[in-house]
C-alpha atoms as a PDB file:
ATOM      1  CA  UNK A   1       3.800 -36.383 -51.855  1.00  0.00           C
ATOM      2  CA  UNK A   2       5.640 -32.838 -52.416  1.00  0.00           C
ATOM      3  CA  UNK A   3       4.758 -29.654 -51.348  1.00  0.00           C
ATOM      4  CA  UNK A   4       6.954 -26.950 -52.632  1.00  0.00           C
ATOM      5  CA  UNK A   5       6.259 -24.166 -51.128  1.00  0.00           C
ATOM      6  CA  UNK A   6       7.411 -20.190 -51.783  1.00  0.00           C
ATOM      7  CA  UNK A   7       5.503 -17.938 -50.503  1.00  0.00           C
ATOM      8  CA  UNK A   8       5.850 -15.493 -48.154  1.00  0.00           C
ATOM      9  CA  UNK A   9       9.273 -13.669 -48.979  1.00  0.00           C
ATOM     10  CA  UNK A  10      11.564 -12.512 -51.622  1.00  0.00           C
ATOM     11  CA  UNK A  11      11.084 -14.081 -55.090  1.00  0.00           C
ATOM     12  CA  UNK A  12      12.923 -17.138 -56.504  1.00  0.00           C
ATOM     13  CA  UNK A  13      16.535 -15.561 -57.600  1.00  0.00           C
ATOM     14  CA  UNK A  14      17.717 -15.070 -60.809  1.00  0.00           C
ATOM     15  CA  UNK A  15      18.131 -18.016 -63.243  1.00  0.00           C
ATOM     16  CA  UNK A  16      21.826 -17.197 -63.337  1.00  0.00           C
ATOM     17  CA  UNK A  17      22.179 -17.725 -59.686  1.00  0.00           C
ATOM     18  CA  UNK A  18      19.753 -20.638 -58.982  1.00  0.00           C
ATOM     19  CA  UNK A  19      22.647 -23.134 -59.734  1.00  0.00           C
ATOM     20  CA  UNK A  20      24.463 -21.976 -56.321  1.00  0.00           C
ATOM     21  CA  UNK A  21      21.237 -21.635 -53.993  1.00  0.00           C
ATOM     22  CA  UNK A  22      20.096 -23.949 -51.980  1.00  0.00           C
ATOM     23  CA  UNK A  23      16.385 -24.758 -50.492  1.00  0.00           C
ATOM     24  CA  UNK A  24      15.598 -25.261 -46.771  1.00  0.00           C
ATOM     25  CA  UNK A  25      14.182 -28.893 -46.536  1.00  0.00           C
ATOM     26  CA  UNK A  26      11.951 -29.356 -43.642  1.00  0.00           C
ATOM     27  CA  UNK A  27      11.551 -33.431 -42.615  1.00  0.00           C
ATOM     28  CA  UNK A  28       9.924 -32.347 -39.292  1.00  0.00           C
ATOM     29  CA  UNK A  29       8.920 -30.457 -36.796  1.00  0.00           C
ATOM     30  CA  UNK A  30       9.655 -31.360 -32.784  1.00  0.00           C
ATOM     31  CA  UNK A  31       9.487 -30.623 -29.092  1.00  0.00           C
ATOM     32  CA  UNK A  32      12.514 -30.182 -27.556  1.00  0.00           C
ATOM     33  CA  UNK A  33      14.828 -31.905 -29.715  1.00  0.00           C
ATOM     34  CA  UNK A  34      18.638 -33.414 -29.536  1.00  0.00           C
ATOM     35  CA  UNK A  35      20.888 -31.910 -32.449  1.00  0.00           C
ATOM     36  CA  UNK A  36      22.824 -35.114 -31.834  1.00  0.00           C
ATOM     37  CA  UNK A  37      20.063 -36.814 -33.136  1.00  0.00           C
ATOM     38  CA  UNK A  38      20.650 -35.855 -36.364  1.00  0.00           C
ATOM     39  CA  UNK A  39      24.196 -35.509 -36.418  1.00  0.00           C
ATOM     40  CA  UNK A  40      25.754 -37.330 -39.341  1.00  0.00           C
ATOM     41  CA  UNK A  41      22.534 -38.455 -41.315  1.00  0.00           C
ATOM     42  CA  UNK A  42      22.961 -38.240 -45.044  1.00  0.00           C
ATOM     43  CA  UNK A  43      19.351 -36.657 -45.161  1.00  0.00           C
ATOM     44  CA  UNK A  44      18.420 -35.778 -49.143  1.00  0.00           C
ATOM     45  CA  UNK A  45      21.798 -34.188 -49.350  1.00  0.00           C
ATOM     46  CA  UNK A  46      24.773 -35.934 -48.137  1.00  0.00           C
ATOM     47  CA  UNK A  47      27.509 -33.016 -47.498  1.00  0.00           C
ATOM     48  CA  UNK A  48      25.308 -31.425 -45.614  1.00  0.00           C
ATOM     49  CA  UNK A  49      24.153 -31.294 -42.737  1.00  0.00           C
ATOM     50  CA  UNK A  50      20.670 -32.305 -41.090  1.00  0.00           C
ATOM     51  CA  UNK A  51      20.273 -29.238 -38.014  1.00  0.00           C
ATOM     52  CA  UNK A  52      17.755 -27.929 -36.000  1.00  0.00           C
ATOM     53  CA  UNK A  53      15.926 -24.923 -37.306  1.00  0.00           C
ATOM     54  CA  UNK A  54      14.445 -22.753 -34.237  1.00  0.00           C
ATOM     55  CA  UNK A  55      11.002 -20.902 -34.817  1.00  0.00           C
ATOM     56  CA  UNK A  56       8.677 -19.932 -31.707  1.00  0.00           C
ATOM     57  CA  UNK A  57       9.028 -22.575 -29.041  1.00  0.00           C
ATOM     58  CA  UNK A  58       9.303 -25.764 -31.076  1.00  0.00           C
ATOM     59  CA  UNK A  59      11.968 -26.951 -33.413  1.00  0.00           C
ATOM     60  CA  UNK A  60      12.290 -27.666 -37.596  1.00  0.00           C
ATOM     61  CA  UNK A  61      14.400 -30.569 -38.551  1.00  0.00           C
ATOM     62  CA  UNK A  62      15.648 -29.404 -41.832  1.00  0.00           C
ATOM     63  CA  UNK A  63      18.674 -29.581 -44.335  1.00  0.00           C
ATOM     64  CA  UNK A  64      19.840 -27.125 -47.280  1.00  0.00           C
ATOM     65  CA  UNK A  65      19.437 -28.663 -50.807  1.00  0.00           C
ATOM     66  CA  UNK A  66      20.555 -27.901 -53.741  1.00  0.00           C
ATOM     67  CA  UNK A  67      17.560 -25.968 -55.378  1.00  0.00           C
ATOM     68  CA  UNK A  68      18.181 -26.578 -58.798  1.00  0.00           C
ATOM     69  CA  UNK A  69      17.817 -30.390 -57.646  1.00  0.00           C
ATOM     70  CA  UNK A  70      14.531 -29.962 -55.609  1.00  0.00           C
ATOM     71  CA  UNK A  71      13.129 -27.150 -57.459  1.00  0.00           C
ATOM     72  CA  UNK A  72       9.099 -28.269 -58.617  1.00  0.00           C
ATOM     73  CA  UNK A  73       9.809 -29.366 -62.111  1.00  0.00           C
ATOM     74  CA  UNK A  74      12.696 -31.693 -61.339  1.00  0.00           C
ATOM     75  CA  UNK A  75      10.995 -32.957 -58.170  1.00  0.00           C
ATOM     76  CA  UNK A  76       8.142 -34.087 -60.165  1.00  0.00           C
ATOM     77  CA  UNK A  77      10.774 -35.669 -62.967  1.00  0.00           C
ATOM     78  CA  UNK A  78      12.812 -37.900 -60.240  1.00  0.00           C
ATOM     79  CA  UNK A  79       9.826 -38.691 -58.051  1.00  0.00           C
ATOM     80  CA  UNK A  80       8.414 -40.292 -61.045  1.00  0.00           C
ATOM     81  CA  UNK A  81      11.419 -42.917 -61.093  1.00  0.00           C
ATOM     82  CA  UNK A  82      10.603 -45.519 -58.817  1.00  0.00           C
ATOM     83  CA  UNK A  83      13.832 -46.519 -57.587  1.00  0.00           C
ATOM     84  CA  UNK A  84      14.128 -42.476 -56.714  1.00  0.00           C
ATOM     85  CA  UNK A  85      11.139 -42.377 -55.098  1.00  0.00           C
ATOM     86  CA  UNK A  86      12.083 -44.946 -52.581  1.00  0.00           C
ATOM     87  CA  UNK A  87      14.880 -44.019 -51.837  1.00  0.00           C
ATOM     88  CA  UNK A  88      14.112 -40.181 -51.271  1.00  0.00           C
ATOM     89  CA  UNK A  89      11.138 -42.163 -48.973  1.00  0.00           C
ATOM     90  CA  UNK A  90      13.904 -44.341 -47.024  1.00  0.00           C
ATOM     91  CA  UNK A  91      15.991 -41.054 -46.507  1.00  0.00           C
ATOM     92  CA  UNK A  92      13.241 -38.699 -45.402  1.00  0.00           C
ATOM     93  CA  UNK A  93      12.258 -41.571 -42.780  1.00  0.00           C
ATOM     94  CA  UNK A  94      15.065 -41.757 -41.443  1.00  0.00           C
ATOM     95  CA  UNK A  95      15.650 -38.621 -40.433  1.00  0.00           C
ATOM     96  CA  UNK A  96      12.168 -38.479 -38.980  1.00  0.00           C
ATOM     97  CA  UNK A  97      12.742 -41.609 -36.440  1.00  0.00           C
ATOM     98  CA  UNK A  98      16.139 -40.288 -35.878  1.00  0.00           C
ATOM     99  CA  UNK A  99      14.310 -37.585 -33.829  1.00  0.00           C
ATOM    100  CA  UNK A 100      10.985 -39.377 -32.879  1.00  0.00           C
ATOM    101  CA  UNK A 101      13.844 -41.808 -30.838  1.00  0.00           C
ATOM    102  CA  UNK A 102      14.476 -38.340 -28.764  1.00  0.00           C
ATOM    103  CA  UNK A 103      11.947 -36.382 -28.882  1.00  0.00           C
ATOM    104  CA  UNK A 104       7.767 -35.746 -29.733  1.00  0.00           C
ATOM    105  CA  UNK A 105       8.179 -35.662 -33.535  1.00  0.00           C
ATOM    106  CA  UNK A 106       5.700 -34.517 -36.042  1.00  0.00           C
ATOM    107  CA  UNK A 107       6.479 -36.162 -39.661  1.00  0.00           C
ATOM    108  CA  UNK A 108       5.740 -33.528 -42.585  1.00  0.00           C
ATOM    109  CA  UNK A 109       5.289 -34.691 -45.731  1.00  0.00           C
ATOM    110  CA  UNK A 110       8.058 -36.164 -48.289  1.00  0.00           C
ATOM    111  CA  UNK A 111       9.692 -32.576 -50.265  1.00  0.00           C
ATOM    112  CA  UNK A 112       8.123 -29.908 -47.850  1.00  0.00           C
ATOM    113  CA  UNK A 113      10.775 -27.263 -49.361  1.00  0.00           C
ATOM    114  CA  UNK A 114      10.709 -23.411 -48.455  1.00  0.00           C
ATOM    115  CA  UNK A 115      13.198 -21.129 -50.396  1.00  0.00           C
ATOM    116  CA  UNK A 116      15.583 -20.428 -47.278  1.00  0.00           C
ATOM    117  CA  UNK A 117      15.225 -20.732 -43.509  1.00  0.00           C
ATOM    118  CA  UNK A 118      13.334 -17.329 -42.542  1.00  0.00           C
ATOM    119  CA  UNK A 119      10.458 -18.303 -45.200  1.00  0.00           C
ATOM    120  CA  UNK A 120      10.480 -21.785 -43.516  1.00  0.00           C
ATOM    121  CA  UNK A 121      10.497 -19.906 -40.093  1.00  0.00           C
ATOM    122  CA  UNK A 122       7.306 -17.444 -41.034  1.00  0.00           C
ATOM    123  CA  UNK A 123       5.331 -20.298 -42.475  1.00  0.00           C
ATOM    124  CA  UNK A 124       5.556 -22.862 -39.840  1.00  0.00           C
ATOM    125  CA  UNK A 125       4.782 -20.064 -37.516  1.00  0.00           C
ATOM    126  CA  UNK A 126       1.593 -19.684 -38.836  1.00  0.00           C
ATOM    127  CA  UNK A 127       0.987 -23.534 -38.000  1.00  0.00           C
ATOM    128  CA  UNK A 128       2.451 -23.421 -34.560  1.00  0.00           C
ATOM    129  CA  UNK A 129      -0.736 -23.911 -32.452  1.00  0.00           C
ATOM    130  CA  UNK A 130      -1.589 -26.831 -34.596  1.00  0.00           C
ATOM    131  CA  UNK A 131       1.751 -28.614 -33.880  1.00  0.00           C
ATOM    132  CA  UNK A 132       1.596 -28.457 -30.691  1.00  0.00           C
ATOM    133  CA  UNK A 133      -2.067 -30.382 -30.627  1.00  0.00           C
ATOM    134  CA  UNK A 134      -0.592 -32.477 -32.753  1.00  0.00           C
ATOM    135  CA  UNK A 135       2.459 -32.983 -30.487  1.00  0.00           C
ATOM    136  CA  UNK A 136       0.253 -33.254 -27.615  1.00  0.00           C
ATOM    137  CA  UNK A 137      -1.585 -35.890 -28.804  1.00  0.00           C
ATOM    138  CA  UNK A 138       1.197 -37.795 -29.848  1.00  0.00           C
ATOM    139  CA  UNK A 139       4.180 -37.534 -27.392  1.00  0.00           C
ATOM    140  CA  UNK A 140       5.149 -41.183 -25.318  1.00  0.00           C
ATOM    141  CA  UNK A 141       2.842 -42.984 -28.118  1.00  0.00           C
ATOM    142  CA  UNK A 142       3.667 -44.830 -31.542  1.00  0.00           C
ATOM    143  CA  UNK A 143       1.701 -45.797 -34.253  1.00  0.00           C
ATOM    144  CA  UNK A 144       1.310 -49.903 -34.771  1.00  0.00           C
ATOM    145  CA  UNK A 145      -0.185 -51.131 -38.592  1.00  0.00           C
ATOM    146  CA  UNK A 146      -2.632 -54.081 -39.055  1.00  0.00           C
ATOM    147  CA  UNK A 147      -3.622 -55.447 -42.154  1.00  0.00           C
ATOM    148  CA  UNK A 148      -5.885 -58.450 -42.187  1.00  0.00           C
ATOM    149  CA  UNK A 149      -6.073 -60.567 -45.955  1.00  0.00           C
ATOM    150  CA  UNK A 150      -8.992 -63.291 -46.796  1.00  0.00           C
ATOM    151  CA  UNK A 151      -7.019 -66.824 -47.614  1.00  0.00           C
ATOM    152  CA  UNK A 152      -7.374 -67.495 -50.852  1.00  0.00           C
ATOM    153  CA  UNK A 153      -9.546 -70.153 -51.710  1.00  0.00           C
ATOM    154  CA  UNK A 154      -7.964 -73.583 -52.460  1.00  0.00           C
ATOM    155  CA  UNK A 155     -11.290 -75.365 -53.728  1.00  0.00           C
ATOM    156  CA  UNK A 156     -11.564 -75.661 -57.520  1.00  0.00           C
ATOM    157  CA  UNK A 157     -14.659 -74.156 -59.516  1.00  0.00           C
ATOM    158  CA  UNK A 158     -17.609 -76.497 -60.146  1.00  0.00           C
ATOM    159  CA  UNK A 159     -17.726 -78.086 -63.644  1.00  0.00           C
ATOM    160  CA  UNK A 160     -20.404 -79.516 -65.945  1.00  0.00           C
ATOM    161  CA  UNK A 161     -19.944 -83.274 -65.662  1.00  0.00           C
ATOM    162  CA  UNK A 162     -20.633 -85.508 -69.306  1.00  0.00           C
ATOM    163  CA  UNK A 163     -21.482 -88.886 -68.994  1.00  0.00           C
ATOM    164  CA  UNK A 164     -20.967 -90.459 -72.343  1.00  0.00           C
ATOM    165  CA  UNK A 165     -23.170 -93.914 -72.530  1.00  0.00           C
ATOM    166  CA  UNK A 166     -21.459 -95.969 -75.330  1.00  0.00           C
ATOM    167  CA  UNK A 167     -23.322 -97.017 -78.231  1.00  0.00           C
ATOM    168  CA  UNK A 168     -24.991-100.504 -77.506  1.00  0.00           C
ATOM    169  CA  UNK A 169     -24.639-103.202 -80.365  1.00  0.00           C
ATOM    170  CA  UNK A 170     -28.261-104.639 -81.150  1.00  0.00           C
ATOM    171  CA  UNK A 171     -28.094-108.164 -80.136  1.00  0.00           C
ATOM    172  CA  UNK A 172     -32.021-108.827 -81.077  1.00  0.00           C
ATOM    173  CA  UNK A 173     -34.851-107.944 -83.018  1.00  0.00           C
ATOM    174  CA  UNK A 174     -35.765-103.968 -83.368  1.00  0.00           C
ATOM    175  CA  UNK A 175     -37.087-102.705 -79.912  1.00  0.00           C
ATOM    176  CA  UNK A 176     -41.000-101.729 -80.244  1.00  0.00           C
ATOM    177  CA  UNK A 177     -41.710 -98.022 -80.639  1.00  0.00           C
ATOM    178  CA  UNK A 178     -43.196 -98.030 -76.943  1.00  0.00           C
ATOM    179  CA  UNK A 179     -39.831 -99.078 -75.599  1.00  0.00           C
ATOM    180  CA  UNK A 180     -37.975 -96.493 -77.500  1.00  0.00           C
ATOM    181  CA  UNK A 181     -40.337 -94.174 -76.003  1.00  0.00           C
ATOM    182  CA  UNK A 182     -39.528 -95.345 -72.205  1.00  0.00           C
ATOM    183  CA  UNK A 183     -35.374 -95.511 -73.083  1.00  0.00           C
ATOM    184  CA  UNK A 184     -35.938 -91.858 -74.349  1.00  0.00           C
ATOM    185  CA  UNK A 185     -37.633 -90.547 -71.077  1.00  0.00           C
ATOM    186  CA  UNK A 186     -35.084 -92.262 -69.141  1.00  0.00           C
ATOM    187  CA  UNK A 187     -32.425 -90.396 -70.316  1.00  0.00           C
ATOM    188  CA  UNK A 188     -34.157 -87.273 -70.819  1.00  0.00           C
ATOM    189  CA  UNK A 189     -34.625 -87.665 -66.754  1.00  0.00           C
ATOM    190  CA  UNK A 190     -30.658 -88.315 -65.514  1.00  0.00           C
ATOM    191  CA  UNK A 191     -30.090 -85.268 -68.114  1.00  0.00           C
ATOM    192  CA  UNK A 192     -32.548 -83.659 -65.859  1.00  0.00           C
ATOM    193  CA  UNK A 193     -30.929 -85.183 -63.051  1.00  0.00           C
ATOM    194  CA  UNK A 194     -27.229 -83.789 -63.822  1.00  0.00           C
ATOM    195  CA  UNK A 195     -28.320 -80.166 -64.638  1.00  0.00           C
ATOM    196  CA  UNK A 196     -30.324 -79.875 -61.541  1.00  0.00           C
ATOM    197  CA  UNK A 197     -26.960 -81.439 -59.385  1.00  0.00           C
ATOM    198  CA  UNK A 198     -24.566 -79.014 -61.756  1.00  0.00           C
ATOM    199  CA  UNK A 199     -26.995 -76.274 -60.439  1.00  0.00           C
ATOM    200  CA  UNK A 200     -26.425 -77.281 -56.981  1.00  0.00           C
ATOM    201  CA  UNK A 201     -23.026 -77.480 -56.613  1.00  0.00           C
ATOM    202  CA  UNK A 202     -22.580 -74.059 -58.137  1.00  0.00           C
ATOM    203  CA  UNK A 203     -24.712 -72.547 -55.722  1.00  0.00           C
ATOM    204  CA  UNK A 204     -22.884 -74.557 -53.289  1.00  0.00           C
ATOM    205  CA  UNK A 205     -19.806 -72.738 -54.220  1.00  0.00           C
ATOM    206  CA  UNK A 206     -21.464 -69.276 -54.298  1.00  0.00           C
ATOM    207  CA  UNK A 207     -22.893 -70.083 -50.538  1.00  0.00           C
ATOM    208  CA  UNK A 208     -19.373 -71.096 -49.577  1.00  0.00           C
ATOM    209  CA  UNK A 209     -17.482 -67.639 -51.063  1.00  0.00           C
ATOM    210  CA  UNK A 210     -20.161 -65.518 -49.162  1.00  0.00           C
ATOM    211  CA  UNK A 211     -20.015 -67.591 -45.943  1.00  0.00           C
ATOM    212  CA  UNK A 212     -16.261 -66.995 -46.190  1.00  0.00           C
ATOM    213  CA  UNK A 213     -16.402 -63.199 -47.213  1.00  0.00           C
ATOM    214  CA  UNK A 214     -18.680 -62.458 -44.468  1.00  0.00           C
ATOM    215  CA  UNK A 215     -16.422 -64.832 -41.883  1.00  0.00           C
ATOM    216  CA  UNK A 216     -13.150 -62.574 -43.106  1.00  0.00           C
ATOM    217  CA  UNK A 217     -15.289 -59.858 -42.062  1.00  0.00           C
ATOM    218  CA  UNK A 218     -16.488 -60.655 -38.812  1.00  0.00           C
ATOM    219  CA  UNK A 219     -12.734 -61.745 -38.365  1.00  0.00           C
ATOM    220  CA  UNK A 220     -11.550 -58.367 -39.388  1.00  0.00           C
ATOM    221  CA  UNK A 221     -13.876 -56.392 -36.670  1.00  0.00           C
ATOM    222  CA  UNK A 222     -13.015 -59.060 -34.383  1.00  0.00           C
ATOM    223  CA  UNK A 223      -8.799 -58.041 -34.837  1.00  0.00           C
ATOM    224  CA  UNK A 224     -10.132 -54.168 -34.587  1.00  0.00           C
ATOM    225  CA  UNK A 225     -12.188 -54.427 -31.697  1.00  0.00           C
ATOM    226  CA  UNK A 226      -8.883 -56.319 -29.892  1.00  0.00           C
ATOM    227  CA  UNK A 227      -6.429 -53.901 -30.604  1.00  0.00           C
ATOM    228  CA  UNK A 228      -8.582 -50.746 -29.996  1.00  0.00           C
ATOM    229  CA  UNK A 229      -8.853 -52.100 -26.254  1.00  0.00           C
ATOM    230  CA  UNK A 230      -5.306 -51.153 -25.909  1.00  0.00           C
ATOM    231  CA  UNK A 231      -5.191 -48.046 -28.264  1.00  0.00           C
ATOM    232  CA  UNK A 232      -5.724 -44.512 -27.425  1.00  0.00           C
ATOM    233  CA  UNK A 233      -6.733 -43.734 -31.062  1.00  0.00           C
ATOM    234  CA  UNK A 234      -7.228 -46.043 -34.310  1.00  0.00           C
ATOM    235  CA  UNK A 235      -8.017 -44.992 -38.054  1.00  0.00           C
ATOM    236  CA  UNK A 236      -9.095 -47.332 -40.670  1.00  0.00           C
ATOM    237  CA  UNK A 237      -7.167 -46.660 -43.881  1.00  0.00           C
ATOM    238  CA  UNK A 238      -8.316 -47.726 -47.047  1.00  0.00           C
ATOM    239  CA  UNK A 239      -7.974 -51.185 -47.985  1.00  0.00           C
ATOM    240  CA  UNK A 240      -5.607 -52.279 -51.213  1.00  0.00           C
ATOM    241  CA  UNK A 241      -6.780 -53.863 -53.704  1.00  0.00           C
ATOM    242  CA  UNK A 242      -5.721 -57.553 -54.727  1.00  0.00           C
ATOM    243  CA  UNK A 243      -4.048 -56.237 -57.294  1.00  0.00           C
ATOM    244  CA  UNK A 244      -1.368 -54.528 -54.897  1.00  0.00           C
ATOM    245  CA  UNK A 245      -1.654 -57.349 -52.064  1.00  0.00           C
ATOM    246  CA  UNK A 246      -0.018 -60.154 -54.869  1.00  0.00           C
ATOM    247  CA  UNK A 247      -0.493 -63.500 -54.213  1.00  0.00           C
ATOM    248  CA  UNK A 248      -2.419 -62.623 -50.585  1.00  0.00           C
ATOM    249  CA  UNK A 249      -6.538 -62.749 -50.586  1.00  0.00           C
ATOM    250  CA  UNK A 250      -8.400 -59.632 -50.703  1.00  0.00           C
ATOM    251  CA  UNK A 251      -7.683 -57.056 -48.171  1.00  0.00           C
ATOM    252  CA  UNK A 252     -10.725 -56.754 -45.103  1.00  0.00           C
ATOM    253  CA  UNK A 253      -8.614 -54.314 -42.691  1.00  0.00           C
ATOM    254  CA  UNK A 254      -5.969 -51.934 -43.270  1.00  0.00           C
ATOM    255  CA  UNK A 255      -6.249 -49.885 -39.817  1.00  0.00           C
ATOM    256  CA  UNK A 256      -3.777 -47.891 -37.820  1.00  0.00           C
ATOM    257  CA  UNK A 257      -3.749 -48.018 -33.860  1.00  0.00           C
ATOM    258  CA  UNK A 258      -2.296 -44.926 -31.747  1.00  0.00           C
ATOM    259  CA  UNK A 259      -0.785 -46.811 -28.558  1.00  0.00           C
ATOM    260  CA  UNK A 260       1.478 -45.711 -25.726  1.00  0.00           C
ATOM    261  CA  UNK A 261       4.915 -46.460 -25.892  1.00  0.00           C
ATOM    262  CA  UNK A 262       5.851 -49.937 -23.796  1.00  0.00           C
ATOM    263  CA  UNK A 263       3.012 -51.980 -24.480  1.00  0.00           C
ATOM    264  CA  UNK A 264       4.385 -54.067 -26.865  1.00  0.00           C
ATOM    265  CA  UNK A 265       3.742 -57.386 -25.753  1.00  0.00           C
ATOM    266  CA  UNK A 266       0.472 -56.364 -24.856  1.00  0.00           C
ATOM    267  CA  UNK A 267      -0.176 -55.754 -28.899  1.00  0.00           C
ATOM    268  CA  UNK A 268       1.632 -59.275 -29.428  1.00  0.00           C
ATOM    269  CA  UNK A 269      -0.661 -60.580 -26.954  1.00  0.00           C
ATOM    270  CA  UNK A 270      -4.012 -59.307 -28.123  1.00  0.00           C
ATOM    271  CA  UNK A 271      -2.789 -60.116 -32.041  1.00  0.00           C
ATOM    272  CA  UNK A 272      -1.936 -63.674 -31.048  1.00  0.00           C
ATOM    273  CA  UNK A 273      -5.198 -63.988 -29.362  1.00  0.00           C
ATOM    274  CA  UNK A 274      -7.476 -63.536 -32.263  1.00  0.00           C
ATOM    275  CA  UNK A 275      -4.451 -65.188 -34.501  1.00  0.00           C
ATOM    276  CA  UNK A 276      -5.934 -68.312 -32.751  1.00  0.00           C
ATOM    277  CA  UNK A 277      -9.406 -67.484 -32.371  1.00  0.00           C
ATOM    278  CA  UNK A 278     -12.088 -69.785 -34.322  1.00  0.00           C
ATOM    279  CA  UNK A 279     -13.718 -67.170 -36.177  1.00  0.00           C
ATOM    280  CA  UNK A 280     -10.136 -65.916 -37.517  1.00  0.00           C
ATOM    281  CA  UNK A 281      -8.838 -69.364 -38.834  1.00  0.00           C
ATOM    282  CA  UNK A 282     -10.066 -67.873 -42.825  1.00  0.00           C
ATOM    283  CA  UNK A 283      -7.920 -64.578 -42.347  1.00  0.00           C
ATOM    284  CA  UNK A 284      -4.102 -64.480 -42.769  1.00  0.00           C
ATOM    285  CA  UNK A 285      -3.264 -61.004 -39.889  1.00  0.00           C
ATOM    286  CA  UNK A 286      -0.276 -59.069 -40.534  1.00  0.00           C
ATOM    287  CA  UNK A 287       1.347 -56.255 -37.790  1.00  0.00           C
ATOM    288  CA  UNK A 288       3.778 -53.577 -38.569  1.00  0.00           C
ATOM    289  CA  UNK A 289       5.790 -51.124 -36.189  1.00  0.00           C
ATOM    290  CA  UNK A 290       6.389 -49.591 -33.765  1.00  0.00           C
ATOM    291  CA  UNK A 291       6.154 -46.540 -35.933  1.00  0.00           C
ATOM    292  CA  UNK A 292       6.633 -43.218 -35.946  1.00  0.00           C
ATOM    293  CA  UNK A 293       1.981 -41.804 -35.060  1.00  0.00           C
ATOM    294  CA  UNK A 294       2.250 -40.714 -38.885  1.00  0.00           C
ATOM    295  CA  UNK A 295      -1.344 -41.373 -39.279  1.00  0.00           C
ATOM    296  CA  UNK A 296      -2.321 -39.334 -36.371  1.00  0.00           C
ATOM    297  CA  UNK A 297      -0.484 -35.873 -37.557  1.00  0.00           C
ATOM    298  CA  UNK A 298      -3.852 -34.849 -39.004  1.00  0.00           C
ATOM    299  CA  UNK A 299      -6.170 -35.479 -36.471  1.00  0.00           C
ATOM    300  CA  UNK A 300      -7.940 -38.159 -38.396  1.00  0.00           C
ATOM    301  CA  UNK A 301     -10.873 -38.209 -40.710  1.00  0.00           C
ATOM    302  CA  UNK A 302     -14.258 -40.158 -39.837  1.00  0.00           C
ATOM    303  CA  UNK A 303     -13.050 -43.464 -39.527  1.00  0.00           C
ATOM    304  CA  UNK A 304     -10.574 -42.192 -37.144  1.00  0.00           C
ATOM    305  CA  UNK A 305     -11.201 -42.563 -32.852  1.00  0.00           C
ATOM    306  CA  UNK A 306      -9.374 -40.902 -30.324  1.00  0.00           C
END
C-alpha cells in the first residue's frame, strides 16, 4: 500500500530541481522513543539515516529519500516488481520492530511520503489524538496470527464399476424364449443393483466432504474461542483462498489476537490444547508472531473485539 501524500505546504519544486530533493518517509509514529533504536538501519535509503522526527508530544520515525525515487509514478512502477515489493516490505518492517522493541509503536502504512519534514509535522498533527488511542490501546501488547487449513482429503472419488460377464459358449440346444426372458430380467436387476450402489457411494462421499467441512469449522471456532480467552482484542481477517494457501486445504480461520506482552507460553499452551483436541484432528493450525498489534492500528472493523 502507498500513500503519497502533498498537501498542506509549498508545491512540488521545479522539475529541474526534483533530482536533488529528497521526501520525508514516515515508517511510524511512537511514544517516547530511543533514537538508538534506529541508529544504523538501512531503512528505504541506505546513506541515510533513519531519525526521530518530533511533532506535538509523540514522535515520527522517518528517513529522507530521494524523491525522484519515491515520487507517485515510480512508486507505482517498482512496487509492481515483486522482488521490489518485498523487499521495500522487509525494510519498512524492520524499522518498525526496531522501535516497537523500545517503545509503543504505531506501524503506518508501506510509502507514507510527505514532501519534507514540516508538511509531515502539520499532517500528523492533525491525527495526533487518534495516535494516541491507538497507542493506548496497544502499548505492553503484541499481535499473535492464527490460521487454521482443512486437511486435504486423501480418499479417492467414487467410480462407476463395469462388470463385464464373458460371452458363454452354447453347450446345448437353443434356450426356450421363456428362459431368455428370465436371463434378461436377471441382468436388467444387478444393472439395477450397481446404479443404485454407484448412487450410494457418491452420496457417501458428498456426506463425508460436508461432515468434514462442517468439523473444520467447528474446529476453527473451537481454536478462536481458545485464544480469545487470553486476548484483549481479536479480528478475523479474511480467509485466502486455496489458490494462495498451495498444497494446504482450504482456509477456515485467518484471525488476529491482541495479547499482552509475556504470555507466550500461555498462547503455546492454549494452541497445543486444541492441536490435540478430538474435534481438531481434520484441521492442520498454524501460529505466527509475536508481532508488531498491526491489525489493531485501526481500531478494527466488525469482526474485530476489544
Amino acid at each position: 500500500m502507498t500513500q503519497t501524500v502533498d498537501e498542506p505546504g509549498p508545491r512540488t519544486p521545479p522539475e529541474s530541481d526534483a533530482a536533488a530533493a529528497t521526501a520525508t518517509y514516515v515508517f511510524a509514529v511512537c511514544r517516547g522513543g530511543d533514537p538508538a533504536a534506529v541508529a544504523g538501519l538501512p531503512g528505504q535509503a541506505p546513506g541515510s539515516p533513519v531519525r526521530l522526527l518530533r511533532f506535538g508530544s509523540l514522535d515520527a520515525v522517518v528517513q529522507d529519500v530521494p524523491a525522484a525515487e519515491f515520487g507517485e509514478e515510480s512508486l507505482r512502477e517498482r512496487l509492481t516488481d515483486r522482488t521490489e515489493l518485498e523487499r521495500c516490505a522487509r525494510a519498512h518492517h524492520a524499522v518498525i520492530a526496531a522501535v516497537a522493541g523500545s517503545a509503543p509503536t504505531v506501524p503506518l502504512p508501506l510509502a507514507t511520503l510527505y514532501l519534507g519534514d514540516e508538511r509531515a509535522r502539520v499532517a500528523l498533527r492533525e491525527d495526533e489524538r487518534r495516535f494516541h488511542t491507538v497507542l493506548e490501546r496497544i502499548a505492553g501488547r503484541v499481535e499473535w496470527g492464527v490460521k487454521v487449513y482443512a486437511r486435504r482429503e486423501t480418499t479417492a472419488r467414487p467410480e462407476r464399476s463395469a462388470t463385464v460377464t464373458p460371452a458363454r459358449t452354447p453347450t446345448g440346444p437353443p434356450a426356450e424364449p421363456g428362459a431368455a426372458g428370465a436371463d434378461a430380467a436377471e441382468a436388467a436387476s444387478r444393472g439395477g443393483r450397481s446404479g443404485r450402489a454407484y448412487l450410494e457411494r457418491v452420496r457417501g462421499a458428498r456426506q463425508e466432504r460436508e461432515r468434514r467441512q462442517q468439523a473444520g469449522l467447528d474446529a476453527a471456532d473451537a481454536v478462536d474461542r481458545a485464544l480469545r480467552g487470553i486476548a484483549v482484542a481479536s479480528r478475523r481477517l479474511r480467509t485466502h483462498d486455496t489458490a494462495l494457501t498451495g498444497e494446504r486445504g482450504a482456509q477456515l480461520l485467518n484471525a488476529a489476537y491482541l495479547v499482552a506482552e509475556g504470555r507466550e507460553r500461555e498462547v503455546a499452551e492454549a494452541v497445543e490444547d486444541v492441536r490435540r483436541a478430538p474435534t481438531c484432528r481434520g484441521v492442520e493450525v498454524e501460529v505466527t508472531g509475536p508481532w508488531v498489534p498491526y491489525s489493531f492500528v485501526d481500531g478494527g472493523g466488525p469482526d474485530a473485539r476489544g
